[in-house]
Structures are given as structure tokens and as C-alpha cells.
Protein backbone atom coordinates (compact mmCIF):
# COMPACT_ATOMS: atom_id res chain seq x y z
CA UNK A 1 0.00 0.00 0.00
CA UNK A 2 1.47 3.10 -1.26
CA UNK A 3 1.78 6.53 1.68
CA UNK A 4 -0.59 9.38 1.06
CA UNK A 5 1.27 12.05 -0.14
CA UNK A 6 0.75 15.96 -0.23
CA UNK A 7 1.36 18.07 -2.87
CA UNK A 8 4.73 19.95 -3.09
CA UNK A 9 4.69 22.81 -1.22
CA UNK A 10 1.86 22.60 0.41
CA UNK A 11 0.49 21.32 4.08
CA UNK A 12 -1.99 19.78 5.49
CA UNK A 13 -2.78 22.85 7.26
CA UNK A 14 -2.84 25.01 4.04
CA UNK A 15 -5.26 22.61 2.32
CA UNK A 16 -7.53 22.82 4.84
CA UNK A 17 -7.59 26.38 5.09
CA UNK A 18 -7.81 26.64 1.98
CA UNK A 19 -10.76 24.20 1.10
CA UNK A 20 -12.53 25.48 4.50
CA UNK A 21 -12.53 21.97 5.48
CA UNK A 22 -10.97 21.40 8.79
CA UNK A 23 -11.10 17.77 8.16
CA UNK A 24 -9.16 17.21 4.77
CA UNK A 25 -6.93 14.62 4.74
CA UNK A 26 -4.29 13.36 2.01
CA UNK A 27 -5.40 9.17 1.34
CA UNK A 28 -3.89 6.60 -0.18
CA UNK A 29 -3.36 6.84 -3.84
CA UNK A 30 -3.75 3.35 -5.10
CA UNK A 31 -7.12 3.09 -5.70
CA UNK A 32 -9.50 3.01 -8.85
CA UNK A 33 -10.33 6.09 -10.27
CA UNK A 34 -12.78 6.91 -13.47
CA UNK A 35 -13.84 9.80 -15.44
CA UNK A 36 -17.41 10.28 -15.71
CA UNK A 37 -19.39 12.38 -18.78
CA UNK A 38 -22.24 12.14 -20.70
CA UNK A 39 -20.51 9.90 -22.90
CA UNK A 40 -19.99 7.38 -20.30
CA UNK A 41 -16.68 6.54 -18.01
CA UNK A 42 -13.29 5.53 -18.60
CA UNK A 43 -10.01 4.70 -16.31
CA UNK A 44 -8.47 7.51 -15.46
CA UNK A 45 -4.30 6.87 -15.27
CA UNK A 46 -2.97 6.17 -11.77
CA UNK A 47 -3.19 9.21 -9.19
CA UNK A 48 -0.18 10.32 -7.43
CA UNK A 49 -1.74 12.28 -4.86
CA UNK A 50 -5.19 12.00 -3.85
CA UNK A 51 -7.40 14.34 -0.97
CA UNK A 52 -10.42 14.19 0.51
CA UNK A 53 -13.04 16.09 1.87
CA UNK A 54 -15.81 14.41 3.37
CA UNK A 55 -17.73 12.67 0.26
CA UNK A 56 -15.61 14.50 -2.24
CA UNK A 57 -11.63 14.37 -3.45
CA UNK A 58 -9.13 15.75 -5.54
CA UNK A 59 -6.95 13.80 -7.40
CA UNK A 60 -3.76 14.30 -9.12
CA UNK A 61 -2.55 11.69 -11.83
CA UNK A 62 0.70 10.69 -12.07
CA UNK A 63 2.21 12.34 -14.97
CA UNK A 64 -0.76 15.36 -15.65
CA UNK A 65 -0.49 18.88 -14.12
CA UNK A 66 -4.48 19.06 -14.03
CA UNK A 67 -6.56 18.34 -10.48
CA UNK A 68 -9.96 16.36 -10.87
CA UNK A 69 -12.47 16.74 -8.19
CA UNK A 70 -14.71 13.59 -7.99
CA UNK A 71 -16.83 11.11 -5.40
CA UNK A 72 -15.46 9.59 -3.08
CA UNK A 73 -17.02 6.19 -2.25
CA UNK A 74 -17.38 3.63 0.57
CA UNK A 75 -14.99 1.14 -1.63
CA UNK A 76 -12.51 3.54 -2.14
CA UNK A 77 -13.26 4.11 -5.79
CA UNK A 78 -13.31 7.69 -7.36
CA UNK A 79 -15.56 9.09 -10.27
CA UNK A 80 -14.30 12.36 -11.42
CA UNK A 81 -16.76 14.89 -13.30
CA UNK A 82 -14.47 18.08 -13.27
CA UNK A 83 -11.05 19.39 -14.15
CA UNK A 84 -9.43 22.20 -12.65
CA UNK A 85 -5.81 23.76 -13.90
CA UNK A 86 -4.18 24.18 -10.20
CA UNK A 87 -4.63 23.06 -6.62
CA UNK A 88 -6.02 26.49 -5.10
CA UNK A 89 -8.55 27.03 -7.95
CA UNK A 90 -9.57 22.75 -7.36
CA UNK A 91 -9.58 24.21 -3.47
CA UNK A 92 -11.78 26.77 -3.72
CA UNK A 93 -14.01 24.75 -6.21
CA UNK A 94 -15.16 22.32 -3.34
């Protein structure tokens, strides 16, 4: 099982001031994650760093600059409906 990381230059504390979640935590990354439109839902590649807040989450994939904010479920699987181009904009998008 892989350690939950946090993004570069950032803390705990900052995320959760930022988000205005006092209860964000980083989780661990290896876990299933899918992109969800209209036109259905696909695999997303694996994420590097993953967040959550409450039912919600932010995940970065390994290899993409982009954040995707998605839900969070009981199994530990992600589906991701939005993209956002940094962190604090994914932060204040919650």
C-alpha cells in the first residue's frame, strides 16, 4: 500500500484552510479512479496524490499537471466529473 502524499509545497494545514474543510486529509493513492461524462466513463491513469473532503476528493494523476475533483465512495473508488488547472482554484471549487 502506497503513503498518502501531499502536494509539493503545500500542508496539510494550508489545504484545509484553503478548502474550509478542517477535516481534509491526504489518502492513499492506489485506488480506482474513473472519469465520468455524458458519454460514459473511462479509467483515469494512476493518481499520485489523492485528498479528501468528506464525500468529495481531488486527485492528481501521475504524470498530468491538471486536479480532478470527484466522489469519493465507501470502496474507495473515485468518479471524477471536473477538471481544474491548479490546486487552489480545485480548493476553492469544493
Amino acid at each position: 500500500m502506497a503513503d498518502a502524499r501531499l502536494p509539493s509545497g503545500w500542508t496539510l494545514q494550508q489545504i484545509r484552510d484553503a478548502s474550509g474543510d478542517r477535516e481534509a486529509v491526504a489518502l492513499d493513492p492506489e485506488r480506482p479512479v474513473r472519469w465520468v461524462s455524458v458519454d460514459g466513463a473511462v479509467a483515469m491513469p494512476r493518481p499520485e496524490i489523492v485528498l479528501g473532503f468528506h464525500g468529495l476528493c481531488l486527485v492528481k494523476p501521475a504524470d498530468d499537471e491538471d486536479w480532478y475533483m470527484g466522489s469519493l465512495y465507501d470502496d474507495g473508488s473515485i468518479d471524477c466529473w471536473v477538471a481544474y488547472g491548479d490546486l487552489h482554484e480545485a480548493l476553492r471549487g469544493l
